[in-house]
N, C-alpha and C. Protein backbone atom coordinates (compact mmCIF):
# COMPACT_ATOMS: atom_id res chain seq x y z
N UNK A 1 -7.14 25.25 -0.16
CA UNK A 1 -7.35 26.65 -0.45
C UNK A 1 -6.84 27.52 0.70
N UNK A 2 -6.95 27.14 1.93
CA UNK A 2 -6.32 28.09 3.27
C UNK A 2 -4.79 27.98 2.96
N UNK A 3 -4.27 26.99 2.42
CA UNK A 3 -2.91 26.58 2.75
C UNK A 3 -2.08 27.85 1.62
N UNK A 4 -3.27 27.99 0.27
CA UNK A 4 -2.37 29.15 -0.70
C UNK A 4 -2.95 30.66 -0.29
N UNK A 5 -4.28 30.51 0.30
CA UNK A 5 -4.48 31.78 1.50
C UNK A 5 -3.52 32.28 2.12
N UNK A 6 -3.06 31.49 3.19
CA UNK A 6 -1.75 31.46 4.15
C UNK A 6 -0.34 31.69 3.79
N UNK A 7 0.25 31.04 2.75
CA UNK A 7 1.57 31.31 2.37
C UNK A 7 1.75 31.61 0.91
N UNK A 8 0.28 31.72 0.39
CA UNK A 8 0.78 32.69 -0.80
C UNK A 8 -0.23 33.88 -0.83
N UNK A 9 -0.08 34.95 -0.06
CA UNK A 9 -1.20 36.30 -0.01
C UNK A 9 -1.57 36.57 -1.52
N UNK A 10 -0.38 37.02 -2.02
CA UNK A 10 -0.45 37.53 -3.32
C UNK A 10 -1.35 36.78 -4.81
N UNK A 11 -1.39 35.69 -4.30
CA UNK A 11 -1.51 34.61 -5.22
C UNK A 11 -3.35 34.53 -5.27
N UNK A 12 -4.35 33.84 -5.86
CA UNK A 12 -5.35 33.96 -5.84
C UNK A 12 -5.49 32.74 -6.90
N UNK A 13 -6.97 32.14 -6.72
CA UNK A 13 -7.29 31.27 -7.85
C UNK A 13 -8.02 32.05 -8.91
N UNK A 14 -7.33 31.97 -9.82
CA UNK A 14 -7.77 32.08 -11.48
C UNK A 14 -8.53 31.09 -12.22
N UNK A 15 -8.16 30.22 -12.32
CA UNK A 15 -9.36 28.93 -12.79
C UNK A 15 -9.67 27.86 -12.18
N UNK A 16 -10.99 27.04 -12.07
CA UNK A 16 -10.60 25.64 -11.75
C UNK A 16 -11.42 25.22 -13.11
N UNK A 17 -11.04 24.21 -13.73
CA UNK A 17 -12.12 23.78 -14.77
C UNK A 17 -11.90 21.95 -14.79
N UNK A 18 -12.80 21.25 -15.49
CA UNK A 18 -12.96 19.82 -15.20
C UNK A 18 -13.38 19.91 -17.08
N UNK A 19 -12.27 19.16 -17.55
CA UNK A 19 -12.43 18.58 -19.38
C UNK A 19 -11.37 17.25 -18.82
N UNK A 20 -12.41 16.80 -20.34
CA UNK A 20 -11.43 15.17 -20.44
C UNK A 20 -10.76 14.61 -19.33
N UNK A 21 -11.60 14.06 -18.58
CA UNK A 21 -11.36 13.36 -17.36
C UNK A 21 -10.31 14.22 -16.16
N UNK A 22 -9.69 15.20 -16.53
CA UNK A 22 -8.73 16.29 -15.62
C UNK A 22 -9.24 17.28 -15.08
N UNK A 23 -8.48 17.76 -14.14
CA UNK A 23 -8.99 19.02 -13.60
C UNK A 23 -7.80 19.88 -13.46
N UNK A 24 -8.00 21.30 -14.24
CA UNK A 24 -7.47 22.34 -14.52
C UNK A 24 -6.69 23.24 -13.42
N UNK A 25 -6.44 23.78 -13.00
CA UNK A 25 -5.95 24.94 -12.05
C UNK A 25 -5.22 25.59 -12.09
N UNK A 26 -5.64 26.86 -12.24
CA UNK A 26 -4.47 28.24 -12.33
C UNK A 26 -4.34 29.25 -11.33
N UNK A 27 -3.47 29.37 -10.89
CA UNK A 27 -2.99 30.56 -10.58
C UNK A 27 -2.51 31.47 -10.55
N UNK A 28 -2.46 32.89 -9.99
CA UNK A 28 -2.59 34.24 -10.66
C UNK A 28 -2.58 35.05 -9.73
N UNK A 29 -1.20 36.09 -10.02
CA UNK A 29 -1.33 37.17 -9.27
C UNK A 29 -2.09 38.34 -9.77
N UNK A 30 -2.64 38.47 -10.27
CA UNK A 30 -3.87 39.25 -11.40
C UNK A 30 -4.55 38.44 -12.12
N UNK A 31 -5.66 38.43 -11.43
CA UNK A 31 -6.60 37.83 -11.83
C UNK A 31 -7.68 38.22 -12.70
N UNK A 32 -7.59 39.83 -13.01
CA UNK A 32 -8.47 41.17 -13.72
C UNK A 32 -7.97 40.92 -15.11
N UNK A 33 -6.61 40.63 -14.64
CA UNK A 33 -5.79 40.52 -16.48
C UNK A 33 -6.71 39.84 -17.07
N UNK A 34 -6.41 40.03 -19.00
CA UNK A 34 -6.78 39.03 -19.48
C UNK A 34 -5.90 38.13 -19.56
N UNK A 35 -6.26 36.73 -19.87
CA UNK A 35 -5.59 35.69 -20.17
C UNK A 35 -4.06 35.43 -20.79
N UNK A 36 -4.17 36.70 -21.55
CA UNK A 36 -2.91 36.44 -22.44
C UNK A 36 -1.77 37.41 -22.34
N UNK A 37 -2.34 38.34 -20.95
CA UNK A 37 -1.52 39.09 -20.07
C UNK A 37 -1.03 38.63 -19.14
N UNK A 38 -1.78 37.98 -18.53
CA UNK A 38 -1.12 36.90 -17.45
C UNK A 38 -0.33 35.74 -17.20
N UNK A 39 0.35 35.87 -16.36
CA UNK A 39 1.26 35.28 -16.06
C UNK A 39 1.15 34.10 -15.11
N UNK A 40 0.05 33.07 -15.30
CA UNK A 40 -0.73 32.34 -14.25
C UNK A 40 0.24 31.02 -14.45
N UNK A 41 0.24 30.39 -13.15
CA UNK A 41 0.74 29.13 -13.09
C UNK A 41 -0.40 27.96 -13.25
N UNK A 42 -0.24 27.30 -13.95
CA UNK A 42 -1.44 26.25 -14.50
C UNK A 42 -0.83 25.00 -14.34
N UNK A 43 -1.56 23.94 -13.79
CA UNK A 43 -1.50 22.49 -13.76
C UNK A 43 -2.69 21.75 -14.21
N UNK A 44 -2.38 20.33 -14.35
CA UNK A 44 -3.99 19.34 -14.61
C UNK A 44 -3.56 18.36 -13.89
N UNK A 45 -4.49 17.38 -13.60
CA UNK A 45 -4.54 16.69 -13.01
C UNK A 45 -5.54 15.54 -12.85
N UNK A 46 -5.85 14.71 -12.54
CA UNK A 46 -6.99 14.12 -12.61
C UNK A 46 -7.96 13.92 -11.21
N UNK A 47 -7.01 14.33 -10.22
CA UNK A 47 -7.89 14.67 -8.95
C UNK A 47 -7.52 15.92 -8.60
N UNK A 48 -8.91 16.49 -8.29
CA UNK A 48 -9.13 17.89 -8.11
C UNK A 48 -8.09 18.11 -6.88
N UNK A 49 -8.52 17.77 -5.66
CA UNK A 49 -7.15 17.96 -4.66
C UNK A 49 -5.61 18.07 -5.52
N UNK A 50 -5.37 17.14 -5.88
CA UNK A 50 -4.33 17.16 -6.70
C UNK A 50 -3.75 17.95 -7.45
N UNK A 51 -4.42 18.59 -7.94
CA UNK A 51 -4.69 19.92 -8.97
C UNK A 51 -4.51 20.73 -8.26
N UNK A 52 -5.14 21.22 -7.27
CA UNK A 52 -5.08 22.39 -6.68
C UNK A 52 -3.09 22.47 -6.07
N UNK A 53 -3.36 21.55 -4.86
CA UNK A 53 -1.66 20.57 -4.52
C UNK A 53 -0.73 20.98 -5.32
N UNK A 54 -0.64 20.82 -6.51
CA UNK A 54 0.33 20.66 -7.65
C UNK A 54 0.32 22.49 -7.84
N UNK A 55 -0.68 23.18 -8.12
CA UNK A 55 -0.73 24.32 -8.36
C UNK A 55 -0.16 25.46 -7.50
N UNK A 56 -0.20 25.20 -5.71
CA UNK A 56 0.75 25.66 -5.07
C UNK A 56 2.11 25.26 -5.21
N UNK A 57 2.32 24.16 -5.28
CA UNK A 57 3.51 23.53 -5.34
C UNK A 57 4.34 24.44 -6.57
N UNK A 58 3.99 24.20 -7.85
CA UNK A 58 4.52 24.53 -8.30
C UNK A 58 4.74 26.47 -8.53
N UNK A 59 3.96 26.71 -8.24
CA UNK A 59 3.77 28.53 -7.66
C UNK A 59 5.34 28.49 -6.52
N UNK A 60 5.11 27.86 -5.63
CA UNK A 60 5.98 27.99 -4.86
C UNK A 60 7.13 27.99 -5.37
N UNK A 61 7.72 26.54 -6.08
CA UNK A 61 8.74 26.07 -6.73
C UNK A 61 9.33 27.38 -7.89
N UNK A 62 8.34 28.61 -8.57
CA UNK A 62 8.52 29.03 -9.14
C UNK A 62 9.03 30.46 -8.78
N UNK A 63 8.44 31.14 -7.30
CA UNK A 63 8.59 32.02 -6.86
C UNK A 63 10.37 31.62 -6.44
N UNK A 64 10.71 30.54 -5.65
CA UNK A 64 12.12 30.41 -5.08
C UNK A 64 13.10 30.32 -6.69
N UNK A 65 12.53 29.73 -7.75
CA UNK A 65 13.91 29.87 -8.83
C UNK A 65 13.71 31.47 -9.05
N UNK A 66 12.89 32.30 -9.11
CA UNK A 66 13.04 33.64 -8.93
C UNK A 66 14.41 34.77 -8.15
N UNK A 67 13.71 33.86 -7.18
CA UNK A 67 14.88 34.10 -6.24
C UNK A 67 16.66 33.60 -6.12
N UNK A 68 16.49 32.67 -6.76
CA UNK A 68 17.97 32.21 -6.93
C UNK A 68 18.99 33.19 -7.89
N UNK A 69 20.03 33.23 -7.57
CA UNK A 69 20.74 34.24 -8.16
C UNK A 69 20.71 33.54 -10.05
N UNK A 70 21.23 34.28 -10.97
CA UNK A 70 21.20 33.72 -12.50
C UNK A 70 22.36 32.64 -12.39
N UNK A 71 22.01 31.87 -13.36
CA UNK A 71 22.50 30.50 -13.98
C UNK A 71 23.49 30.84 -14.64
N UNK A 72 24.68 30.14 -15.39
CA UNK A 72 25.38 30.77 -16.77
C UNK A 72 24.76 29.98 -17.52
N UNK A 73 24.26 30.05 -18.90
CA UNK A 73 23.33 29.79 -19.63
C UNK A 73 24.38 28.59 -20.45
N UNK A 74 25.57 28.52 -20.16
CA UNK A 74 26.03 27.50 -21.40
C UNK A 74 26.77 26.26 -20.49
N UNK A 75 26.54 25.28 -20.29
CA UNK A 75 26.68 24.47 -19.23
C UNK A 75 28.51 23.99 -18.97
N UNK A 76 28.10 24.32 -17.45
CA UNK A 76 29.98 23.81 -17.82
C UNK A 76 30.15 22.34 -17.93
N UNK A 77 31.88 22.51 -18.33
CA UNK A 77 31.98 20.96 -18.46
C UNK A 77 33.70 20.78 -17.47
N UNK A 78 33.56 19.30 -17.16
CA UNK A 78 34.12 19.08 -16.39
C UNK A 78 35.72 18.77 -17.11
N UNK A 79 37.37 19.38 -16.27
CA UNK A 79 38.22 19.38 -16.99
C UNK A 79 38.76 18.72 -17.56
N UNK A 80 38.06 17.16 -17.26
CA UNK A 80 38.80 15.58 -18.11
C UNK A 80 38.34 15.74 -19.74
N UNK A 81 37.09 16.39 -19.90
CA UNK A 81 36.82 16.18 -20.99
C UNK A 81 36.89 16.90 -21.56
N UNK A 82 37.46 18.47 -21.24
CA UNK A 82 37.76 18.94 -22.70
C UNK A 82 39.27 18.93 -23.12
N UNK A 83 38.91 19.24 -24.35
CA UNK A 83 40.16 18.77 -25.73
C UNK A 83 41.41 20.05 -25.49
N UNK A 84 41.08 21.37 -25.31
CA UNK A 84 41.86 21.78 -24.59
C UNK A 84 42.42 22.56 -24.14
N UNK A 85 43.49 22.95 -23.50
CA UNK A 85 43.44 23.90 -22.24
C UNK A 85 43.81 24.91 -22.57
N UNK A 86 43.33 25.86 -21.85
CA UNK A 86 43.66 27.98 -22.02
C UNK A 86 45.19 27.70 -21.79
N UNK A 87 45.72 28.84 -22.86
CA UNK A 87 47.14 29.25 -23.38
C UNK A 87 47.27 30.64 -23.21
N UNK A 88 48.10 31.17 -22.33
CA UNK A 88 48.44 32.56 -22.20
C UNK A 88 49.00 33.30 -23.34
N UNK A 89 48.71 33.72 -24.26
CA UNK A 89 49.54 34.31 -25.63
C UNK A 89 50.13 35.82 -25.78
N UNK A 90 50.05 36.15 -24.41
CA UNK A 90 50.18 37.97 -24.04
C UNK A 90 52.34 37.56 -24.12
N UNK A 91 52.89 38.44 -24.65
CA UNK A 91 53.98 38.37 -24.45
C UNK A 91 54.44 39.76 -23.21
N UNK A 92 54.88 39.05 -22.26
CA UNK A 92 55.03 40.10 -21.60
C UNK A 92 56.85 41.09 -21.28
N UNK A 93 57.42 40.55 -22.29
CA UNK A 93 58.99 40.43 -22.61
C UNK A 93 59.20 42.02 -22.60
């Protein structure tokens, strides 16, 4: 709990809960929200340390893809395999 104190200010615990042998954990930068306003990072786990662990972790992991500049959404492919190649068709005569 000091460790998401320390390097995540913003961040706060939202749930801990214990069902079916796991333990729950969310986190939340609004914690006032309701549930289905929020934007909480949630893990389970079956050891509570663990849970919590996993719940920074992945907070963290989530704040830095934030930060990464955008993706192109349609995956490239490498030039052996495609069928085939751009053709200039502009006549410039």
């Amino acid at each position: 709990m000091a460790l998401i104190d320390a390097e995540l200010p913003q961040w706060k615990l939202r749930r801990i809960t214990y069902d079916e042998g796991e333990w729950h954990c969310a986190l939340s930068r609004e914690r006032e929200l309701p549930d289905w306003l929020d934007q909480a990072v949630e893990v389970r786990h079956a050891s509570l340390t663990l849970a919590i662990l996993s719940a920074y972790i992945e907070t963290v992991r989530q704040i830095e893809m934030s930060r990464e500049p955008s993706r192109p959404s349609v995956p490239q492919t490498p030039r052996e395999r495609e069928q085939y190649e751009p053709v200039c068709c502009d006549n410039f005569a």
